[in-house]
Protein backbone atom coordinates (compact mmCIF):
# COMPACT_ATOMS: atom_id res chain seq x y z
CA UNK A 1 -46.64 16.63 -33.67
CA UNK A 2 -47.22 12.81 -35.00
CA UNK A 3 -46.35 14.23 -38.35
CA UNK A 4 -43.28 15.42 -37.38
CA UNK A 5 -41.91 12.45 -35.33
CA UNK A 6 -43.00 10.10 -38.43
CA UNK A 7 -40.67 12.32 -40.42
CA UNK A 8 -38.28 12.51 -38.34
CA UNK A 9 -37.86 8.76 -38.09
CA UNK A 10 -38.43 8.12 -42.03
CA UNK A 11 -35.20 10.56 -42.12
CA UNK A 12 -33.40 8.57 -39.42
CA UNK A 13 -34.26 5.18 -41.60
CA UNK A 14 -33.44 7.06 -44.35
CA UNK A 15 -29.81 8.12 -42.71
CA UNK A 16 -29.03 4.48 -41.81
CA UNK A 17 -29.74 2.88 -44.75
CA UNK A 18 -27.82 5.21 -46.92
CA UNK A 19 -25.06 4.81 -44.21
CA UNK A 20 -25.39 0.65 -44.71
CA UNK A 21 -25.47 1.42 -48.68
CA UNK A 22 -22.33 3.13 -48.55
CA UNK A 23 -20.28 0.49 -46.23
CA UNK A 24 -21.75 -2.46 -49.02
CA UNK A 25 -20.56 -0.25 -52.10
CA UNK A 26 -17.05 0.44 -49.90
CA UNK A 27 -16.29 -2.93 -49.13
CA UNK A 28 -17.46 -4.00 -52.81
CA UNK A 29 -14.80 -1.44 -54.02
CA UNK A 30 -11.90 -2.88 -51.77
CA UNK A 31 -12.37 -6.50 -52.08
CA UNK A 32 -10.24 -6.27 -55.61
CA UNK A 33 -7.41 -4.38 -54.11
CA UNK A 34 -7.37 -6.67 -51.06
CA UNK A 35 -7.67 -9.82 -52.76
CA UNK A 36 -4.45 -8.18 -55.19
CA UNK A 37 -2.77 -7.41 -52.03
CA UNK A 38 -3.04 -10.96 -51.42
CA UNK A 39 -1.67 -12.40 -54.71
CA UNK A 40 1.54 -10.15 -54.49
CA UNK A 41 1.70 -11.33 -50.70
CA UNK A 42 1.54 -14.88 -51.99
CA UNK A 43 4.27 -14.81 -55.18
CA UNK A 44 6.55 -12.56 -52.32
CA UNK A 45 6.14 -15.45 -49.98
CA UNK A 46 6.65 -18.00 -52.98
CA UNK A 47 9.70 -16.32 -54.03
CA UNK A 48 11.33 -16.04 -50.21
CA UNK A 49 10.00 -19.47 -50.09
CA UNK A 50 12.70 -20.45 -52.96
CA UNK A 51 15.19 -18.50 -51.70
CA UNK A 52 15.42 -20.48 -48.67
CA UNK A 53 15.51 -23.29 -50.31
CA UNK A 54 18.08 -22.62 -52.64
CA UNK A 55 20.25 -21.72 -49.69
CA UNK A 56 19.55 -24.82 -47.51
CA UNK A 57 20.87 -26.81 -50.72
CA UNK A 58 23.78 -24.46 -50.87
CA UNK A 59 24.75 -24.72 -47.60
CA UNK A 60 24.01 -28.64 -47.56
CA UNK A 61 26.08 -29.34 -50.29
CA UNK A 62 29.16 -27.33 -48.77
CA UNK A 63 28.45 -29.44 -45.93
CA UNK A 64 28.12 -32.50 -47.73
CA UNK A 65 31.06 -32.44 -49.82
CA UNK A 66 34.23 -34.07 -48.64
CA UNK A 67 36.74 -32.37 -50.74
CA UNK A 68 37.58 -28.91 -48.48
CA UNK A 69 40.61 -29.00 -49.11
CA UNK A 70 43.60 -31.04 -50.93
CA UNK A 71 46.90 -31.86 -49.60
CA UNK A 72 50.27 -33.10 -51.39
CA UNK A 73 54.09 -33.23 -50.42
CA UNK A 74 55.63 -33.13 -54.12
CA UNK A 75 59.05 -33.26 -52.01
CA UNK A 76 58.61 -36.41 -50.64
CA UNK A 77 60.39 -38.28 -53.84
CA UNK A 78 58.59 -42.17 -54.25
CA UNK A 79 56.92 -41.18 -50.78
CA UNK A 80 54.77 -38.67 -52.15
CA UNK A 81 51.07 -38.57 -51.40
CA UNK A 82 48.29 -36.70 -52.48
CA UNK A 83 44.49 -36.52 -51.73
CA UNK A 84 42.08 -34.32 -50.29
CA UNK A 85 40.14 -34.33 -46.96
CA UNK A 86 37.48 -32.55 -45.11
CA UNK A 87 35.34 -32.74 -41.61
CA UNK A 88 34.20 -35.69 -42.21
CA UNK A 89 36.49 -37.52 -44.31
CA UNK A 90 40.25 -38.08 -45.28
CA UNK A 91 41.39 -39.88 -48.59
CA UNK A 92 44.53 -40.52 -50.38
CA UNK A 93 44.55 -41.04 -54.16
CA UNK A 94 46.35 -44.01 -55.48
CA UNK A 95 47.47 -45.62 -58.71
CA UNK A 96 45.11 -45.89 -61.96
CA UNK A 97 42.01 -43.26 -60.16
CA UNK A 98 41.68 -45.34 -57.18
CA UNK A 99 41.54 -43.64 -53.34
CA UNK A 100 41.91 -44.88 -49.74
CA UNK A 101 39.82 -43.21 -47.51
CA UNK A 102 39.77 -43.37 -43.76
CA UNK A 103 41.85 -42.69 -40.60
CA UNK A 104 45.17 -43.08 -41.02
CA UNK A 105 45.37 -43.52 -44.91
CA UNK A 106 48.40 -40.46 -44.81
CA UNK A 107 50.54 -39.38 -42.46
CA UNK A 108 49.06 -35.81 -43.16
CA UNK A 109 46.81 -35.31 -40.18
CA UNK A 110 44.13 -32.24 -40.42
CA UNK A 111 43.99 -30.04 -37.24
CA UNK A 112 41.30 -30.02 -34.75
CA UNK A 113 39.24 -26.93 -35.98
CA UNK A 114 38.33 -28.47 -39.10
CA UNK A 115 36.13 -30.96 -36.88
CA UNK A 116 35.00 -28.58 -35.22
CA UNK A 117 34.16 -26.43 -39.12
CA UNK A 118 32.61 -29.19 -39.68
CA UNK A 119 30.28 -29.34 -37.06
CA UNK A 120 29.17 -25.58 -37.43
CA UNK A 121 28.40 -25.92 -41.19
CA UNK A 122 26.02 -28.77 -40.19
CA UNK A 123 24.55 -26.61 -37.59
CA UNK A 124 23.97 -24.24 -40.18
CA UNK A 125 22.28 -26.16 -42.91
CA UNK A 126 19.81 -27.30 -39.69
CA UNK A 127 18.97 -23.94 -39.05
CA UNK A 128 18.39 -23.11 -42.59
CA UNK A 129 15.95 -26.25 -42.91
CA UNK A 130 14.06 -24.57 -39.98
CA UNK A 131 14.06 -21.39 -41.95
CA UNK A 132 12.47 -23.41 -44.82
CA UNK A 133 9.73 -24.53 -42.55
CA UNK A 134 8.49 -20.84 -41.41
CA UNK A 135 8.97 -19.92 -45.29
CA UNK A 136 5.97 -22.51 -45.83
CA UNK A 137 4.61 -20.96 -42.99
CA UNK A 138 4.61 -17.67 -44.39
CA UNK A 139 3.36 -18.56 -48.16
CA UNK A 140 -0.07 -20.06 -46.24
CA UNK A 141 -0.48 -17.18 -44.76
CA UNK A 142 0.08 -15.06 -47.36
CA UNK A 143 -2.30 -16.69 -49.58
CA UNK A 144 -5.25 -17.49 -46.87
CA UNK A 145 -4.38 -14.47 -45.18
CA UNK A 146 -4.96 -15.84 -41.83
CA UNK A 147 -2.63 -16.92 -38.98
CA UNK A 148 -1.15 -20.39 -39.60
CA UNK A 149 0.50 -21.70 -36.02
CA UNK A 150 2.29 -18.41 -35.34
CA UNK A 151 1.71 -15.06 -36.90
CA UNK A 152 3.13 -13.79 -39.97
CA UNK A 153 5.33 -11.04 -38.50
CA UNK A 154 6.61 -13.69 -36.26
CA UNK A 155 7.76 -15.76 -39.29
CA UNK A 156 9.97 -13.04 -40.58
CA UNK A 157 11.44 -12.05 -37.80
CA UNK A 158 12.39 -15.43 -36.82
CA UNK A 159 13.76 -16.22 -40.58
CA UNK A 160 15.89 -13.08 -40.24
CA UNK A 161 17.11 -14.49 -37.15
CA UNK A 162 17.72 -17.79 -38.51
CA UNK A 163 19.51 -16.65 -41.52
CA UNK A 164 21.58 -14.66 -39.22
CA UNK A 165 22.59 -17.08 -37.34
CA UNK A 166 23.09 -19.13 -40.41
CA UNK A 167 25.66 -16.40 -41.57
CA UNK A 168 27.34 -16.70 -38.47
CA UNK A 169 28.19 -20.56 -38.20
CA UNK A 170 29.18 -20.32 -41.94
CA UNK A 171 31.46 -17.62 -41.33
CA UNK A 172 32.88 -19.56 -38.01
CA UNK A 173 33.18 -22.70 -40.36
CA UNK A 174 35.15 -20.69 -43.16
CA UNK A 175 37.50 -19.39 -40.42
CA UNK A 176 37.98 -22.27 -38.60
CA UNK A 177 39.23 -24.22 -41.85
CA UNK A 178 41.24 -21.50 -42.70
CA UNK A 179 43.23 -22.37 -39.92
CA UNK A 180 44.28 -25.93 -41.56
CA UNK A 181 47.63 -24.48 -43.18
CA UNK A 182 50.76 -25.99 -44.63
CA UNK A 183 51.93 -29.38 -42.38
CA UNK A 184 55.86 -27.97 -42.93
CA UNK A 185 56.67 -30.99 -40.41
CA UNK A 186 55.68 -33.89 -42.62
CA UNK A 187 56.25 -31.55 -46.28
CA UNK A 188 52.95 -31.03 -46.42
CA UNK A 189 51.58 -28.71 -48.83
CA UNK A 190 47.84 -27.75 -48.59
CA UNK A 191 45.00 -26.40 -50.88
CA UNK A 192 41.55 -25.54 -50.74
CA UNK A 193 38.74 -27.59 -52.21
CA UNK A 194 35.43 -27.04 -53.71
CA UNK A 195 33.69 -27.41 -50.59
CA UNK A 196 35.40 -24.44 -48.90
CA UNK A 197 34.84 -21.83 -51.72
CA UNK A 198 31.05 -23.17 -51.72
CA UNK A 199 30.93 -22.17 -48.23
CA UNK A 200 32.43 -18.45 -49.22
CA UNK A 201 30.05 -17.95 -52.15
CA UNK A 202 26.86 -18.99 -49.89
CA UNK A 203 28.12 -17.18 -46.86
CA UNK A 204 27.81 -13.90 -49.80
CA UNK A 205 24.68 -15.13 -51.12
CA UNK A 206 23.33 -15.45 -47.27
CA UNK A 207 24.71 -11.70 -45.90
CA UNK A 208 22.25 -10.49 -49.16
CA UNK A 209 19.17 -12.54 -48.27
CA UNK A 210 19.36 -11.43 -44.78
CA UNK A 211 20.27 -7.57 -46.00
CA UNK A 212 16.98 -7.97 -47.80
CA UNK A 213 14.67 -9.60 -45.06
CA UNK A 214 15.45 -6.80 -42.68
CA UNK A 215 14.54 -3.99 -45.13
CA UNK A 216 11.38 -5.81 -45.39
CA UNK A 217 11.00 -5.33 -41.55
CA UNK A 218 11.78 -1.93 -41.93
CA UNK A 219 9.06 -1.60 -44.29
CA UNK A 220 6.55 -3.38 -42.03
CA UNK A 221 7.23 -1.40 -39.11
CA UNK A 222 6.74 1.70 -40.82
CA UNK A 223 3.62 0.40 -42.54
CA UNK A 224 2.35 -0.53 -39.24
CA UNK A 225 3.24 2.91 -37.45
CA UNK A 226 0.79 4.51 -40.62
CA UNK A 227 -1.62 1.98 -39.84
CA UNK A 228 -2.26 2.87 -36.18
CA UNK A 229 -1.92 6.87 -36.84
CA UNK A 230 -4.61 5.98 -40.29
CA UNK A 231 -6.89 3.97 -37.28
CA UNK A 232 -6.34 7.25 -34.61
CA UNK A 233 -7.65 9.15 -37.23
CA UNK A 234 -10.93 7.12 -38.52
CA UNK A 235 -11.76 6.32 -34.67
CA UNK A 236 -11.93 10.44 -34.71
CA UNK A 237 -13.91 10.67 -37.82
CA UNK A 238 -16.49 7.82 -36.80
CA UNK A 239 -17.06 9.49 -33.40
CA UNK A 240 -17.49 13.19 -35.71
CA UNK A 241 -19.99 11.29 -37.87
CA UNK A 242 -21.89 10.03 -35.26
CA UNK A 243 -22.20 13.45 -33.60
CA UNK A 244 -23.41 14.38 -37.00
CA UNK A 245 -25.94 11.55 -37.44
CA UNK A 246 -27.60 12.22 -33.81
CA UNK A 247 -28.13 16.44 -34.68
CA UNK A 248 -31.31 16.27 -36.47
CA UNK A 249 -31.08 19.59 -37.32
CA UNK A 250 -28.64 19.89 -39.79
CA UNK A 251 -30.05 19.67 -43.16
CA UNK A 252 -29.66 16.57 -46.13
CA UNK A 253 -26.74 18.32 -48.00
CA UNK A 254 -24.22 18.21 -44.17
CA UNK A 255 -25.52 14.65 -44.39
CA UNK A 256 -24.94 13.94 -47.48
CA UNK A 257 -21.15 15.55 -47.05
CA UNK A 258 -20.36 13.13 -43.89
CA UNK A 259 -21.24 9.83 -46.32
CA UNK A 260 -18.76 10.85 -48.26
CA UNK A 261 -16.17 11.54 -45.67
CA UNK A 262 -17.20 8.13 -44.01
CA UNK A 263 -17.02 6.11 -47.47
CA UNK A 264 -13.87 7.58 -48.02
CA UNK A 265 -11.93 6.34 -44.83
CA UNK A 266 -13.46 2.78 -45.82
């Protein structure tokens, strides 16, 4: 009977530590593919991380430049004025490449709503600098691959949500200076500037950078749904192979079978 129980513990030793073997040789084996995982996580994050700021300069120079449109009245004989304007700014070109800027320079008067364009471009480049800051956000995490502040699903929702937003005020801002049309009171004939189609080809270059953060979401929520049905299933394998481990009756080769199994899922 004491030989018996000796051997049947020597086997039980002998279980566990080829049990512990297997877990060291399984995480050995998936440290390279994690720490991979982790480099393409990082130059991702790097690369969203440019993105951003490439449109955050886009959208602040739109903001930032005065000339959104131009404005002339060629019918106006020795009265004739031209210059260009924008939210922030009105000025009236003179003799030899000189201008007069300021309220009141021209009796050409921009409407109300490209104040008010004004102001929702600026609230866009804002929300785009906030966008910058989860991008940084996101790279740290990425390459420590631990939570930094907030998580890192967290970070790209809320940059989808800011760079939808984004969208939006630049699309309000585009229509609202659309509305600035031809002064036919005064002779006034107006143009659009630089500024303007700056806004148009950012508000394209936004719709596609927000297009391709929420197929990354999609992406993520599918991984995660395989994630919790690949953790249902190893949670039903462990308990199997712990069944197996506590019948000491099966013989070596059964045992031998479930370290397999069990390496496998690791």
């Amino acid at each position: 009977m004491a030989t018996d129980s000796s051997n049947n513990g020597n086997n039980n030793r002998h279980h566990q530590h080829h049990h512990h073997g297997v877990r060291a040789v399984a995480t050995t084996t998936t440290d390279p593919r994690r720490n991979e995982k982790r480099a393409v996580a990082a130059r991702g994050a790097a690369g969203a991380l440019a993105l951003s700021v490439l449109a955050v300069v886009l959208q602040s120079a739109a903001t930032a430049t005065p000339a959104w449109g131009y404005f002339t009245n060629p019918d106006a004989g020795t009265a004739a004025e031209k210059g260009y304007f924008g939210p922030w700014r009105q000025c009236k070109f003179l003799l030899y490449g000189r201008e007069r800027c300021g309220q009141g320079v021209s009796r050409f008067q921009p409407v109300l709503a490209v104040w008010v364009a004004g102001l929702a471009a600026a609230a866009a480049s804002t929300l785009l600098a906030i966008l910058v800051g989860l991008a940084v956000l996101q790279l740290a995490m990425a390459s420590s691959a631990k939570k930094v502040v907030i998580s890192y699903s967290t970070a790209l929702i809320g940059k989808v949500a800011l760079a939808t937003l984004a969208t939006s005020l630049a699309i309000v801002a585009a229509s609202l200076f659309a509305l600035q049309t031809d002064d036919r009171a005064n002779s006034f004939v107006v143009s659009r500037g630089e500024a303007f189609y700056m806004q148009i080809k950012y508000i394209e270059y936004l719709d596609e950078y927000v297009i391709a953060r929420v197929e990354i979401l999609k992406r993520l929520k599918v991984r995660r749904v395989h994630d919790r049905r690949s953790i249902k299933w190893l949670k039903g394998h462990l308990i199997l192979t712990e069944e197996d481990d506590e019948d000491n009756d099966e013989d070596d080769d059964e045992d031998d079978d479930n370290d397999d199994s069990f390496a496998g899922v690791l």
